[in-house]
PDBML (XML) file of the C-alpha atoms, coordinates in Angstrom:
<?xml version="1.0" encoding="UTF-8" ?>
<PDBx:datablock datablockName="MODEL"
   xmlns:PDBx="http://pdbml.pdb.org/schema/pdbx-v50.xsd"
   xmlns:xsi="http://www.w3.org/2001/XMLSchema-instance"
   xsi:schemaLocation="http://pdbml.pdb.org/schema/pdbx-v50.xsd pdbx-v50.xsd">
   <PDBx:atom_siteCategory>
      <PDBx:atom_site id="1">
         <PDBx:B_iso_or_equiv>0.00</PDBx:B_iso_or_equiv>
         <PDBx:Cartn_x>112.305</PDBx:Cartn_x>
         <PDBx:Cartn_y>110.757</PDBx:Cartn_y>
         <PDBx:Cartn_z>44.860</PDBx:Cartn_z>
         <PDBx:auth_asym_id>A</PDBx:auth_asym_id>
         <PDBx:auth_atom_id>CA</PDBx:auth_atom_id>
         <PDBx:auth_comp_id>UNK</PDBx:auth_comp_id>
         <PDBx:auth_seq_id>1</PDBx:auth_seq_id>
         <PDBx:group_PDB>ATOM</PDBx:group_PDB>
         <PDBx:label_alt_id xsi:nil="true" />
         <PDBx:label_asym_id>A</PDBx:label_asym_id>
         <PDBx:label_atom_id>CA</PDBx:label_atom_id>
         <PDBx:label_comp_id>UNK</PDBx:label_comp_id>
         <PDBx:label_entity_id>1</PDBx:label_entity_id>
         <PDBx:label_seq_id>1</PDBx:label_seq_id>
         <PDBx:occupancy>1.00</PDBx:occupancy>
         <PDBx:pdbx_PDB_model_num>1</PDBx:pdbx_PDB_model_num>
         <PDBx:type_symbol>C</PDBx:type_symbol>
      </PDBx:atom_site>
      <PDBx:atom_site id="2">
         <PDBx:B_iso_or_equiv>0.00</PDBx:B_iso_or_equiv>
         <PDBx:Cartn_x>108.850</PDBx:Cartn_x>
         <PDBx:Cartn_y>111.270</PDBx:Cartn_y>
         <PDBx:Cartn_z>43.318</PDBx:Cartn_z>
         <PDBx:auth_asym_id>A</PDBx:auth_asym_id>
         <PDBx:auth_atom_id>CA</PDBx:auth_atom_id>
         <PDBx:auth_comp_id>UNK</PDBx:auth_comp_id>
         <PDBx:auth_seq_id>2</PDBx:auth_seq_id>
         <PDBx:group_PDB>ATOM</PDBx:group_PDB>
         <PDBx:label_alt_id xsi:nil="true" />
         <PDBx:label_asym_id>A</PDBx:label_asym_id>
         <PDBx:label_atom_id>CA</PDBx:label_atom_id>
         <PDBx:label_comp_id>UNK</PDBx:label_comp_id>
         <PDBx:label_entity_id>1</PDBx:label_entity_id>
         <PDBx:label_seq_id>2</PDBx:label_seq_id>
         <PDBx:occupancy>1.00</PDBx:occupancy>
         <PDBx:pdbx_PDB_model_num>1</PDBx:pdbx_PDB_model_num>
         <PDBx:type_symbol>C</PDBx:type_symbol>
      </PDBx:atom_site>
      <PDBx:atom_site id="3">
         <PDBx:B_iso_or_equiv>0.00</PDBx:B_iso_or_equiv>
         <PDBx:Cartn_x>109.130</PDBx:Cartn_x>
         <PDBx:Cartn_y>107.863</PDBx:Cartn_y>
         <PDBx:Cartn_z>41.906</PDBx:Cartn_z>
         <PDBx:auth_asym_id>A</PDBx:auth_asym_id>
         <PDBx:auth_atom_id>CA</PDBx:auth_atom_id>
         <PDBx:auth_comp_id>UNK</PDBx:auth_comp_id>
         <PDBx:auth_seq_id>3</PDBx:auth_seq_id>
         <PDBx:group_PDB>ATOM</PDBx:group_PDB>
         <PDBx:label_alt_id xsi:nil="true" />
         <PDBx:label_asym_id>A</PDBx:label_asym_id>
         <PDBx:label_atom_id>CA</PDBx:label_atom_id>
         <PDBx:label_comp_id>UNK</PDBx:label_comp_id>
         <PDBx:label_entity_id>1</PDBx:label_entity_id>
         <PDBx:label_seq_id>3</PDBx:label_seq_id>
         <PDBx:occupancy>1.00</PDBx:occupancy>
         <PDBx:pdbx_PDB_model_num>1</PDBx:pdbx_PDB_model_num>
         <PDBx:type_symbol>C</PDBx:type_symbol>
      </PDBx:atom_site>
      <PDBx:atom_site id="4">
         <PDBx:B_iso_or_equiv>0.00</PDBx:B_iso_or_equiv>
         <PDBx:Cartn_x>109.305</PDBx:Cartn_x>
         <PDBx:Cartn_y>106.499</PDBx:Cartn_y>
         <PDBx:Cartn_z>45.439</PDBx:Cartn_z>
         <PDBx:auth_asym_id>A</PDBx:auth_asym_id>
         <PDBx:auth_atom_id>CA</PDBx:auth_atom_id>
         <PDBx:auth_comp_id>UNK</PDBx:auth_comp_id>
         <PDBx:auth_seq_id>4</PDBx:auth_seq_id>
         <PDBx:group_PDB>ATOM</PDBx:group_PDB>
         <PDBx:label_alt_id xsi:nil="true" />
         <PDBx:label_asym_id>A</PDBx:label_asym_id>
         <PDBx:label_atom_id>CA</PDBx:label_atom_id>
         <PDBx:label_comp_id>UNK</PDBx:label_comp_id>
         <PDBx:label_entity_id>1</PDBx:label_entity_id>
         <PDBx:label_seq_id>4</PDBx:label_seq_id>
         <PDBx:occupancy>1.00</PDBx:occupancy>
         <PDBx:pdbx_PDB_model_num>1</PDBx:pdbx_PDB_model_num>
         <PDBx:type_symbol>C</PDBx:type_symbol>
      </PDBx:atom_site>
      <PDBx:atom_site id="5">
         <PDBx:B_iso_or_equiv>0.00</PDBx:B_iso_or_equiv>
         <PDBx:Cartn_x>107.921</PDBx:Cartn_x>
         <PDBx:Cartn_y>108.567</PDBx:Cartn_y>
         <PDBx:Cartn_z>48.013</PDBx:Cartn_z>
         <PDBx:auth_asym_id>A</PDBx:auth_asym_id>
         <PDBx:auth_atom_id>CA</PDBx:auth_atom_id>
         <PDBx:auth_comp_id>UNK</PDBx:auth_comp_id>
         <PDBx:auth_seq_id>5</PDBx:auth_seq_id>
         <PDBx:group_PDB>ATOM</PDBx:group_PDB>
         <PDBx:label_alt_id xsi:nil="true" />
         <PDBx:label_asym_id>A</PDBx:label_asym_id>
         <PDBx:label_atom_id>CA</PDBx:label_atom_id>
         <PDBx:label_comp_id>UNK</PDBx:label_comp_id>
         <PDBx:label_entity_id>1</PDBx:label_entity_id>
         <PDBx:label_seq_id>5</PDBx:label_seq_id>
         <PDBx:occupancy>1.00</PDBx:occupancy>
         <PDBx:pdbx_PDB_model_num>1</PDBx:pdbx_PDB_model_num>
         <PDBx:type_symbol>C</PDBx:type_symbol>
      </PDBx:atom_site>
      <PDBx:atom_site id="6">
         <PDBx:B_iso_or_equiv>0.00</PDBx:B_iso_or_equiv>
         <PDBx:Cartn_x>104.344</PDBx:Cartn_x>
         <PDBx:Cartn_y>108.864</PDBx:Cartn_y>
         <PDBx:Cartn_z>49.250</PDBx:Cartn_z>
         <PDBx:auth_asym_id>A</PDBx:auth_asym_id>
         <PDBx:auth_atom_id>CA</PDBx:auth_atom_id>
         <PDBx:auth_comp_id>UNK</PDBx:auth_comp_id>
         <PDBx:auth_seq_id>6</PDBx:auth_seq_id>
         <PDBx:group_PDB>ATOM</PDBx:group_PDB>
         <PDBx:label_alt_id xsi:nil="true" />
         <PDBx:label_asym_id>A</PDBx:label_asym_id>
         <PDBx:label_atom_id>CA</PDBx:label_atom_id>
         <PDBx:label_comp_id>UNK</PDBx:label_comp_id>
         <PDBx:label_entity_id>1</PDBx:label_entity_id>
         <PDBx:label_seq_id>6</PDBx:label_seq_id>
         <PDBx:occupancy>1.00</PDBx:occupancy>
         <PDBx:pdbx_PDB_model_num>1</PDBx:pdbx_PDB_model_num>
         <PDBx:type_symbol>C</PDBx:type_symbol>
      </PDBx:atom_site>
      <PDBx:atom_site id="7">
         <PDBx:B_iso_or_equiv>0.00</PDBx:B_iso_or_equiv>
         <PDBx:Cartn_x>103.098</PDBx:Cartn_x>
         <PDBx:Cartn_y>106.954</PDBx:Cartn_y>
         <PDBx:Cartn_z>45.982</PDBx:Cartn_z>
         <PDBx:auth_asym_id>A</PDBx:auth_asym_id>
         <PDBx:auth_atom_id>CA</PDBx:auth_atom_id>
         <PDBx:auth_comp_id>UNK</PDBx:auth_comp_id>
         <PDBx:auth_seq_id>7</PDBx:auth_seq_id>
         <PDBx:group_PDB>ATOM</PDBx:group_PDB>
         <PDBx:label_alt_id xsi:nil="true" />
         <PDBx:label_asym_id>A</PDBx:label_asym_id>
         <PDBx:label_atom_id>CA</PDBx:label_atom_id>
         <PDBx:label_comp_id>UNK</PDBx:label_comp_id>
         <PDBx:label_entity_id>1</PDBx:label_entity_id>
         <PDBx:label_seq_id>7</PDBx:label_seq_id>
         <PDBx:occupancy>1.00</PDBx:occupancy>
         <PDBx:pdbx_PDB_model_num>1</PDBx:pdbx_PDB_model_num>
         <PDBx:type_symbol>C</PDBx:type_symbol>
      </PDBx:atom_site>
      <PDBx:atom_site id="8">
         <PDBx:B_iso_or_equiv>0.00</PDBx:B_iso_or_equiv>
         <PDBx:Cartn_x>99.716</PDBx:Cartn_x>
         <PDBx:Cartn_y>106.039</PDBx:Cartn_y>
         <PDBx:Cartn_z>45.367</PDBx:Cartn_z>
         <PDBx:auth_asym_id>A</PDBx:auth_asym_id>
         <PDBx:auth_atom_id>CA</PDBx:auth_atom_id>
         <PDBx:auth_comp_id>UNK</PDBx:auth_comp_id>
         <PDBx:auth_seq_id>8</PDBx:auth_seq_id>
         <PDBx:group_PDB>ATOM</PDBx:group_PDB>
         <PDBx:label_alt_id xsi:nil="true" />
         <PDBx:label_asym_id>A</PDBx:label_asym_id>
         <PDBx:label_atom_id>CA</PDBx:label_atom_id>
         <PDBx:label_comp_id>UNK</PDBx:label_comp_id>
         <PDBx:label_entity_id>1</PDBx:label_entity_id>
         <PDBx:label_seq_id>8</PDBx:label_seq_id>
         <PDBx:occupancy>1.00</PDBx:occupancy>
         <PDBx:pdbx_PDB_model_num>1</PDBx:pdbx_PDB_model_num>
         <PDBx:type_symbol>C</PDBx:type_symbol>
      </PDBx:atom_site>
      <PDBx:atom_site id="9">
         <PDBx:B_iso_or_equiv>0.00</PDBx:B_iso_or_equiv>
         <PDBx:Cartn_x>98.581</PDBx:Cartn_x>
         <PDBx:Cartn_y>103.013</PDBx:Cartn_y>
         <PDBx:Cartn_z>47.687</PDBx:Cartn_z>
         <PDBx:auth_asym_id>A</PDBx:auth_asym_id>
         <PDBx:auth_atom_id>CA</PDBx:auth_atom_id>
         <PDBx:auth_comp_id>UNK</PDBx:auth_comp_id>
         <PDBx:auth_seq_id>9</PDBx:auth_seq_id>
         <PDBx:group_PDB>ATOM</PDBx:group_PDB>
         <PDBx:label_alt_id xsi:nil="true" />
         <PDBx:label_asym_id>A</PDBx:label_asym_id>
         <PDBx:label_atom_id>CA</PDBx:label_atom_id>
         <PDBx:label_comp_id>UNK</PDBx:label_comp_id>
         <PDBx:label_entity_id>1</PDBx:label_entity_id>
         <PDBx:label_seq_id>9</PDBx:label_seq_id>
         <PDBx:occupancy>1.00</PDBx:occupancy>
         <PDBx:pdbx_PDB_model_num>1</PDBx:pdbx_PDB_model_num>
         <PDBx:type_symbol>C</PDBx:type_symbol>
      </PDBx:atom_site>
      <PDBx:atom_site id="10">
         <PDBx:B_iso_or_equiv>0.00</PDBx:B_iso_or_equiv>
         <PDBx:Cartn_x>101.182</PDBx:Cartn_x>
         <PDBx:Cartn_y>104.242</PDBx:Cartn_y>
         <PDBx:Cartn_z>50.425</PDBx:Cartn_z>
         <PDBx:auth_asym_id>A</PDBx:auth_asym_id>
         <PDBx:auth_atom_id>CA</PDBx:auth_atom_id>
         <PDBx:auth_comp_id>UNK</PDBx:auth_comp_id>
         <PDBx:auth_seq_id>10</PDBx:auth_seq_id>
         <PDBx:group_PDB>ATOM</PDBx:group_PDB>
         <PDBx:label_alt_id xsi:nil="true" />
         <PDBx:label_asym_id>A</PDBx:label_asym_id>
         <PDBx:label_atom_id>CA</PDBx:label_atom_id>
         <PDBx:label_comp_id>UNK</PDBx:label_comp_id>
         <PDBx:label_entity_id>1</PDBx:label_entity_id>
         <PDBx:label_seq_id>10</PDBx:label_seq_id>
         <PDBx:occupancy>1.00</PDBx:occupancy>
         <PDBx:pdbx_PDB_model_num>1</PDBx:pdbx_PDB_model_num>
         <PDBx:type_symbol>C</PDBx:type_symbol>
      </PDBx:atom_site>
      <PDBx:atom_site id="11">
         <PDBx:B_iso_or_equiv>0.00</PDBx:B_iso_or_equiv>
         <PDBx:Cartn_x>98.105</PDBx:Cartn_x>
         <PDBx:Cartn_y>105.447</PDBx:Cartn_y>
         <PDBx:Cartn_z>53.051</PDBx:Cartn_z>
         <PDBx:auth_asym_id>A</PDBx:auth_asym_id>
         <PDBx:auth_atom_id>CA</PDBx:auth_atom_id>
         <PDBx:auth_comp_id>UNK</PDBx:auth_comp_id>
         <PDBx:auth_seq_id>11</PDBx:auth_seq_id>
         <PDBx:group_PDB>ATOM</PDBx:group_PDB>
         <PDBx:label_alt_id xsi:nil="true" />
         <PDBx:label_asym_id>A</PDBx:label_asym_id>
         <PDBx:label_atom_id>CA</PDBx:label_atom_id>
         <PDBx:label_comp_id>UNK</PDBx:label_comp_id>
         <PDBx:label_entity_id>1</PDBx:label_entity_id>
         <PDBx:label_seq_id>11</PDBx:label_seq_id>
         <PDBx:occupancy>1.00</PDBx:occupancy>
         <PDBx:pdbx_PDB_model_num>1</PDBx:pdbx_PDB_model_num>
         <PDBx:type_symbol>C</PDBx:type_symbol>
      </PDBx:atom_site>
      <PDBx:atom_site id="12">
         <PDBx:B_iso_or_equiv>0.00</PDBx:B_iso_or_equiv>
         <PDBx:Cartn_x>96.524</PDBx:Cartn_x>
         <PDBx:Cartn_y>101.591</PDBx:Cartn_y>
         <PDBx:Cartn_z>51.756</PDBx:Cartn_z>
         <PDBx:auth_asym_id>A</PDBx:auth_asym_id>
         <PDBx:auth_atom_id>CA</PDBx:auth_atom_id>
         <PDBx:auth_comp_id>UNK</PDBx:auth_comp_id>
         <PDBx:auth_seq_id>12</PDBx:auth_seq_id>
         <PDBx:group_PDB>ATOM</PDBx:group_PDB>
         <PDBx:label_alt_id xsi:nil="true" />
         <PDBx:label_asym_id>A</PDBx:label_asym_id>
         <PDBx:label_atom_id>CA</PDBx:label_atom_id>
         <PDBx:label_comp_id>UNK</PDBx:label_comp_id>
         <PDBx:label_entity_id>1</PDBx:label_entity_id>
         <PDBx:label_seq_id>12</PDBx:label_seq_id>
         <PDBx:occupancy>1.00</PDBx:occupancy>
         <PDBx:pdbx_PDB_model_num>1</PDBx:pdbx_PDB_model_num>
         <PDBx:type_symbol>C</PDBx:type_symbol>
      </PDBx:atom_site>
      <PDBx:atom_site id="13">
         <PDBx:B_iso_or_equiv>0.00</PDBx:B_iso_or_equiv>
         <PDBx:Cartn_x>99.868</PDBx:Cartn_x>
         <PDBx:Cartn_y>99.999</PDBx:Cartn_y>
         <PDBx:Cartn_z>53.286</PDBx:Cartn_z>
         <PDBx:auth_asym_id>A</PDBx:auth_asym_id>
         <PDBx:auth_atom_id>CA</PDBx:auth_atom_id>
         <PDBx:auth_comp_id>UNK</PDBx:auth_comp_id>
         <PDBx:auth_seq_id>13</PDBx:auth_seq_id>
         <PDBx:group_PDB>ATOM</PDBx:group_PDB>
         <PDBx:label_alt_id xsi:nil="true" />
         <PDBx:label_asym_id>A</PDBx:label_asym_id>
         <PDBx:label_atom_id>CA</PDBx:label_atom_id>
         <PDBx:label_comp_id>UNK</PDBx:label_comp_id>
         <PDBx:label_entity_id>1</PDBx:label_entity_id>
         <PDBx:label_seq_id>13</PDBx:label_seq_id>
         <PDBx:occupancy>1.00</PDBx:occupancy>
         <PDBx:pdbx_PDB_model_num>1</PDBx:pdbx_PDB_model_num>
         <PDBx:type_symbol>C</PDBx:type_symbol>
      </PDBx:atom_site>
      <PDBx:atom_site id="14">
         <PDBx:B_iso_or_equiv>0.00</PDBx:B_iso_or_equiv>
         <PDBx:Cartn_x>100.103</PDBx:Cartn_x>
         <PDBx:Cartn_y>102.135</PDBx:Cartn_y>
         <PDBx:Cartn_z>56.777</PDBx:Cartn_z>
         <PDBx:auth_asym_id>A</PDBx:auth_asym_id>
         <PDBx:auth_atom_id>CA</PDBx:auth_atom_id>
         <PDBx:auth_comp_id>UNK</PDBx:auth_comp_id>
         <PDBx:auth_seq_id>14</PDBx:auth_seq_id>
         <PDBx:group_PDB>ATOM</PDBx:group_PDB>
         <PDBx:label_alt_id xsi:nil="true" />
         <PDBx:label_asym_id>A</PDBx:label_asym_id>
         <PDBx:label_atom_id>CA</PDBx:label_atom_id>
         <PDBx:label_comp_id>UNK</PDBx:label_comp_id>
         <PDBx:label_entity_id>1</PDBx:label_entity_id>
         <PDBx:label_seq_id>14</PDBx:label_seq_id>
         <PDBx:occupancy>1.00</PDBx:occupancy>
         <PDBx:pdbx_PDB_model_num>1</PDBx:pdbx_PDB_model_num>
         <PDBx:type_symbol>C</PDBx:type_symbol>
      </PDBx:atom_site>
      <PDBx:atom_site id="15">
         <PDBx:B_iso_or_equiv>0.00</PDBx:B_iso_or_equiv>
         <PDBx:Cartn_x>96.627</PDBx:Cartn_x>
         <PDBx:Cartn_y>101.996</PDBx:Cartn_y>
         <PDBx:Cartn_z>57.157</PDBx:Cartn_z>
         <PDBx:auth_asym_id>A</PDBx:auth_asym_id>
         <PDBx:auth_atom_id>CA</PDBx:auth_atom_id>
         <PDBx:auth_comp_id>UNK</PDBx:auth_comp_id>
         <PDBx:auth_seq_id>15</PDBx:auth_seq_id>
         <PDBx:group_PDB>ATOM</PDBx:group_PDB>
         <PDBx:label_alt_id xsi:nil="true" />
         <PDBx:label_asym_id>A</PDBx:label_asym_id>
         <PDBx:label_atom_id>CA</PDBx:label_atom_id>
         <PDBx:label_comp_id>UNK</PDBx:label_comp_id>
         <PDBx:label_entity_id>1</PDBx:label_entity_id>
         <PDBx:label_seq_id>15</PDBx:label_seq_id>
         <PDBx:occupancy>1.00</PDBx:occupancy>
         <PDBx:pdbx_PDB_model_num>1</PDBx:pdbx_PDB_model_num>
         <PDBx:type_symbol>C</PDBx:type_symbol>
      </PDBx:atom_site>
      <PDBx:atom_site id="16">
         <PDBx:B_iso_or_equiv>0.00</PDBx:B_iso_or_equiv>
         <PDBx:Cartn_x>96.855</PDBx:Cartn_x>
         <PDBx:Cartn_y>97.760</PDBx:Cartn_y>
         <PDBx:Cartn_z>56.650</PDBx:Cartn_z>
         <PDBx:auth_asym_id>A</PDBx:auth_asym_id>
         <PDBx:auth_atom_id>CA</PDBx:auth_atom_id>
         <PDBx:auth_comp_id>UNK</PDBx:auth_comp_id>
         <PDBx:auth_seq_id>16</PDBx:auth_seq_id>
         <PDBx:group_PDB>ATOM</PDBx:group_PDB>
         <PDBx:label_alt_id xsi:nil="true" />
         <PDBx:label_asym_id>A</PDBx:label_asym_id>
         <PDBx:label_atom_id>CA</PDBx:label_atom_id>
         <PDBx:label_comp_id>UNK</PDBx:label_comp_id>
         <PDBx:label_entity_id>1</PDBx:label_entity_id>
         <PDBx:label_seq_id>16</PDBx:label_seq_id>
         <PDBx:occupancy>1.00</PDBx:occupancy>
         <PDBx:pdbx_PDB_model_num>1</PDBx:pdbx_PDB_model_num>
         <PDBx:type_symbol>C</PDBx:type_symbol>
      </PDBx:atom_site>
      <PDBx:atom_site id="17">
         <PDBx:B_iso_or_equiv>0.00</PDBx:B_iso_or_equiv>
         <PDBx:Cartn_x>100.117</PDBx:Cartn_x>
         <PDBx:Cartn_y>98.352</PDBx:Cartn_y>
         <PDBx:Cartn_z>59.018</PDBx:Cartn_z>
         <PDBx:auth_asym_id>A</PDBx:auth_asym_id>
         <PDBx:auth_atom_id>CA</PDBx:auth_atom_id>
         <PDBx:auth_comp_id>UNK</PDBx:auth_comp_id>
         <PDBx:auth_seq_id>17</PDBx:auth_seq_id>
         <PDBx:group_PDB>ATOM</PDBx:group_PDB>
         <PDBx:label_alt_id xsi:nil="true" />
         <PDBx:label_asym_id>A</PDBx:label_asym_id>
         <PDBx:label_atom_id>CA</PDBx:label_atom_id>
         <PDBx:label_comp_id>UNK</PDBx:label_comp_id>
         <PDBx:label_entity_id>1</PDBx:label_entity_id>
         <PDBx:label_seq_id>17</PDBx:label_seq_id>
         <PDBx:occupancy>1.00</PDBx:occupancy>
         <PDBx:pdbx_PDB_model_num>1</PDBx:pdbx_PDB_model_num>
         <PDBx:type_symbol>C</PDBx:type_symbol>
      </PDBx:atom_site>
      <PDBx:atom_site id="18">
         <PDBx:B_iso_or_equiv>0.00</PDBx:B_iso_or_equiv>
         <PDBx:Cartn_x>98.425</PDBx:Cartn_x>
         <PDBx:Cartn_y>99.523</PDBx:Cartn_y>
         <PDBx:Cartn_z>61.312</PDBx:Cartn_z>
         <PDBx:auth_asym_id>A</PDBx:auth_asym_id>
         <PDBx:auth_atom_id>CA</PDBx:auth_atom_id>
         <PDBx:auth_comp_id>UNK</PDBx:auth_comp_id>
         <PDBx:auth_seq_id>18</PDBx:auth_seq_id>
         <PDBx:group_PDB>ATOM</PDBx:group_PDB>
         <PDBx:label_alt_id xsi:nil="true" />
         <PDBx:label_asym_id>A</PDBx:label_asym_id>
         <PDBx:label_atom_id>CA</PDBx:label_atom_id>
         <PDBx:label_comp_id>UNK</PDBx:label_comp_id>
         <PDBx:label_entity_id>1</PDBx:label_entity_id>
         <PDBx:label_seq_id>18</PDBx:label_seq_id>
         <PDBx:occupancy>1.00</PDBx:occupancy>
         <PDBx:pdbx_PDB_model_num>1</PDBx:pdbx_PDB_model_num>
         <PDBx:type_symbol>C</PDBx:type_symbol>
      </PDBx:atom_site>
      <PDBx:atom_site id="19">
         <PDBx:B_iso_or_equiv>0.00</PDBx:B_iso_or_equiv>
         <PDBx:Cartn_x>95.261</PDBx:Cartn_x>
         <PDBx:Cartn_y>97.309</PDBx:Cartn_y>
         <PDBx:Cartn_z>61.519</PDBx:Cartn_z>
         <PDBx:auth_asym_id>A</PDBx:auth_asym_id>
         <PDBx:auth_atom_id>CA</PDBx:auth_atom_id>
         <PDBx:auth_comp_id>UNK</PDBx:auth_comp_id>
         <PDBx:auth_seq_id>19</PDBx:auth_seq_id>
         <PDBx:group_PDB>ATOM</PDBx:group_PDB>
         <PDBx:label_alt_id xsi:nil="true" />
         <PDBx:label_asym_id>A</PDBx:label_asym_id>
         <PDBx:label_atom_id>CA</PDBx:label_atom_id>
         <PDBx:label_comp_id>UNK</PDBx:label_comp_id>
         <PDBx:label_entity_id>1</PDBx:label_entity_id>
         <PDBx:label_seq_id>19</PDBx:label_seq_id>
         <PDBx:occupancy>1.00</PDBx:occupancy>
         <PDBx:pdbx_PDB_model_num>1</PDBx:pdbx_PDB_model_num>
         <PDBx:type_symbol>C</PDBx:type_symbol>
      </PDBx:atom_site>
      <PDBx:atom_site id="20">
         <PDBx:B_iso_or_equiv>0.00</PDBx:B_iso_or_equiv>
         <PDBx:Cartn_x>96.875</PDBx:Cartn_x>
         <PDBx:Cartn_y>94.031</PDBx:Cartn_y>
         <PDBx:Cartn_z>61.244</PDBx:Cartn_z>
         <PDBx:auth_asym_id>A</PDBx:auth_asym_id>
         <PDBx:auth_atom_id>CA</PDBx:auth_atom_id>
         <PDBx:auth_comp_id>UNK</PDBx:auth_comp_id>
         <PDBx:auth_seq_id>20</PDBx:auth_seq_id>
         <PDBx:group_PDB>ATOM</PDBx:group_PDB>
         <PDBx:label_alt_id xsi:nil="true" />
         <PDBx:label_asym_id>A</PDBx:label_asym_id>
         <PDBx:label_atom_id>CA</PDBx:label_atom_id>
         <PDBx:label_comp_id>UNK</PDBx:label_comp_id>
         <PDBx:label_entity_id>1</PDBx:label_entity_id>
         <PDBx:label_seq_id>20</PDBx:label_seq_id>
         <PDBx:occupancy>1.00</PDBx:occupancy>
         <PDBx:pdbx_PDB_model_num>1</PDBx:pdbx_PDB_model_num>
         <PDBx:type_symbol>C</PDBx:type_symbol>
      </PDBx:atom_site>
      <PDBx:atom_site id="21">
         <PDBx:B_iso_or_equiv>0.00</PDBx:B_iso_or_equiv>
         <PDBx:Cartn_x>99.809</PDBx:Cartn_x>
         <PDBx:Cartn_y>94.009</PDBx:Cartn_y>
         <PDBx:Cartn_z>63.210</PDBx:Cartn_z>
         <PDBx:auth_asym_id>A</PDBx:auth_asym_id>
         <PDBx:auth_atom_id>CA</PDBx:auth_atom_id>
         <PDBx:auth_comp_id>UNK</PDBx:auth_comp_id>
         <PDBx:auth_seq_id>21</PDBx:auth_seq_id>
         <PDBx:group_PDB>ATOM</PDBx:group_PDB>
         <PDBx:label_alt_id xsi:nil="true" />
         <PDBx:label_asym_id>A</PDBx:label_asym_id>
         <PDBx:label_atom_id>CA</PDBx:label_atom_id>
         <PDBx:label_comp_id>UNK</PDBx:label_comp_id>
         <PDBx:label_entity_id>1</PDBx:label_entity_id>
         <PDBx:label_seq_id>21</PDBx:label_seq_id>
         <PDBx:occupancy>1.00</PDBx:occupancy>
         <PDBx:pdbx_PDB_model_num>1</PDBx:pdbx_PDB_model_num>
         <PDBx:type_symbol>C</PDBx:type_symbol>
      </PDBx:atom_site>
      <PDBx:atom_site id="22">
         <PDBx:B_iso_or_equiv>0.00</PDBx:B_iso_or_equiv>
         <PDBx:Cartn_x>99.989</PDBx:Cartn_x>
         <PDBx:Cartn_y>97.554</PDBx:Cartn_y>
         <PDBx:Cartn_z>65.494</PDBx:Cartn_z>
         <PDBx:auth_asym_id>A</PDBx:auth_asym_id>
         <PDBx:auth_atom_id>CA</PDBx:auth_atom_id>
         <PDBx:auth_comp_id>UNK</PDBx:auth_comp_id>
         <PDBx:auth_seq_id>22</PDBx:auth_seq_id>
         <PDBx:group_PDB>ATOM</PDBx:group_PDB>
         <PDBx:label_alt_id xsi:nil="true" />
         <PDBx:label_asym_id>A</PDBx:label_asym_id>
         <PDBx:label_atom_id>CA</PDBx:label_atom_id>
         <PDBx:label_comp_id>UNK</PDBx:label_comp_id>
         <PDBx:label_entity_id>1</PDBx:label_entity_id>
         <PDBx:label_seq_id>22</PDBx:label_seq_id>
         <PDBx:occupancy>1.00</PDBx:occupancy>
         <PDBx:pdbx_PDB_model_num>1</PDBx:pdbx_PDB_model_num>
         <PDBx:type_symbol>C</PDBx:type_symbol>
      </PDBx:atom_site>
      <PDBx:atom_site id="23">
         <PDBx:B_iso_or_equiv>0.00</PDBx:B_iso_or_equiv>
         <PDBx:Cartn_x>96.813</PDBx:Cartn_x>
         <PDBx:Cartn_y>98.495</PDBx:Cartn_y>
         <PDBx:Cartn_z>66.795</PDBx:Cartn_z>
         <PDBx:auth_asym_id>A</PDBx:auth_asym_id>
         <PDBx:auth_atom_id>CA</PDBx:auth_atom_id>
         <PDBx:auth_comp_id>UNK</PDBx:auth_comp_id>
         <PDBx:auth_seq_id>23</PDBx:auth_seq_id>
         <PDBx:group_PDB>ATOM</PDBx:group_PDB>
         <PDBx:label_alt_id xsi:nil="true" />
         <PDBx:label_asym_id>A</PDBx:label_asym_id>
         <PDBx:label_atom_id>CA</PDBx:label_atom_id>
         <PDBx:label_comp_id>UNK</PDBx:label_comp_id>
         <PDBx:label_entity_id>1</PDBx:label_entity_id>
         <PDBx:label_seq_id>23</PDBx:label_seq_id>
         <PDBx:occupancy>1.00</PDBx:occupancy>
         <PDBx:pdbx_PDB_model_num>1</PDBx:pdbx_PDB_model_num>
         <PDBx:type_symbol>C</PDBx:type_symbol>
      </PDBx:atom_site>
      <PDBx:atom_site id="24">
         <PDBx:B_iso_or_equiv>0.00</PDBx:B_iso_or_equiv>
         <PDBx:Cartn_x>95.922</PDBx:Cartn_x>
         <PDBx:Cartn_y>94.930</PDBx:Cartn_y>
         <PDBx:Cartn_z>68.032</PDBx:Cartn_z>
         <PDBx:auth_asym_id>A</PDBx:auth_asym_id>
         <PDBx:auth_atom_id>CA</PDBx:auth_atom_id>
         <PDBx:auth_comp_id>UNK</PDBx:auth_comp_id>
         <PDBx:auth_seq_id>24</PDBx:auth_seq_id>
         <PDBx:group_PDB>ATOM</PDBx:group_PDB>
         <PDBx:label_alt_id xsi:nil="true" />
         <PDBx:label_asym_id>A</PDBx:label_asym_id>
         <PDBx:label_atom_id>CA</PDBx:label_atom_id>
         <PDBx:label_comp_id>UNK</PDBx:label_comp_id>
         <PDBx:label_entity_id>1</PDBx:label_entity_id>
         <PDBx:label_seq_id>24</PDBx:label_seq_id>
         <PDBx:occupancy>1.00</PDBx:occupancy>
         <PDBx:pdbx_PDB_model_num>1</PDBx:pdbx_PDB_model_num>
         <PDBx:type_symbol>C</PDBx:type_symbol>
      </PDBx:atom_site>
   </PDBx:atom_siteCategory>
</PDBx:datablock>
């Protein structure tokens, strides 16, 4: 699991998440 979890541009991709399609 430390292959896959929290790796290193996962904040990058929820924070993108969350700008481009949630938060509007």
């Amino acid at each position: 699991p430390e292959m896959w979890c929290n790796g290193p541009r996962i904040h990058e991709f929820i924070h993108e998440m969350n700008q481009k399609a949630l938060a509007p």
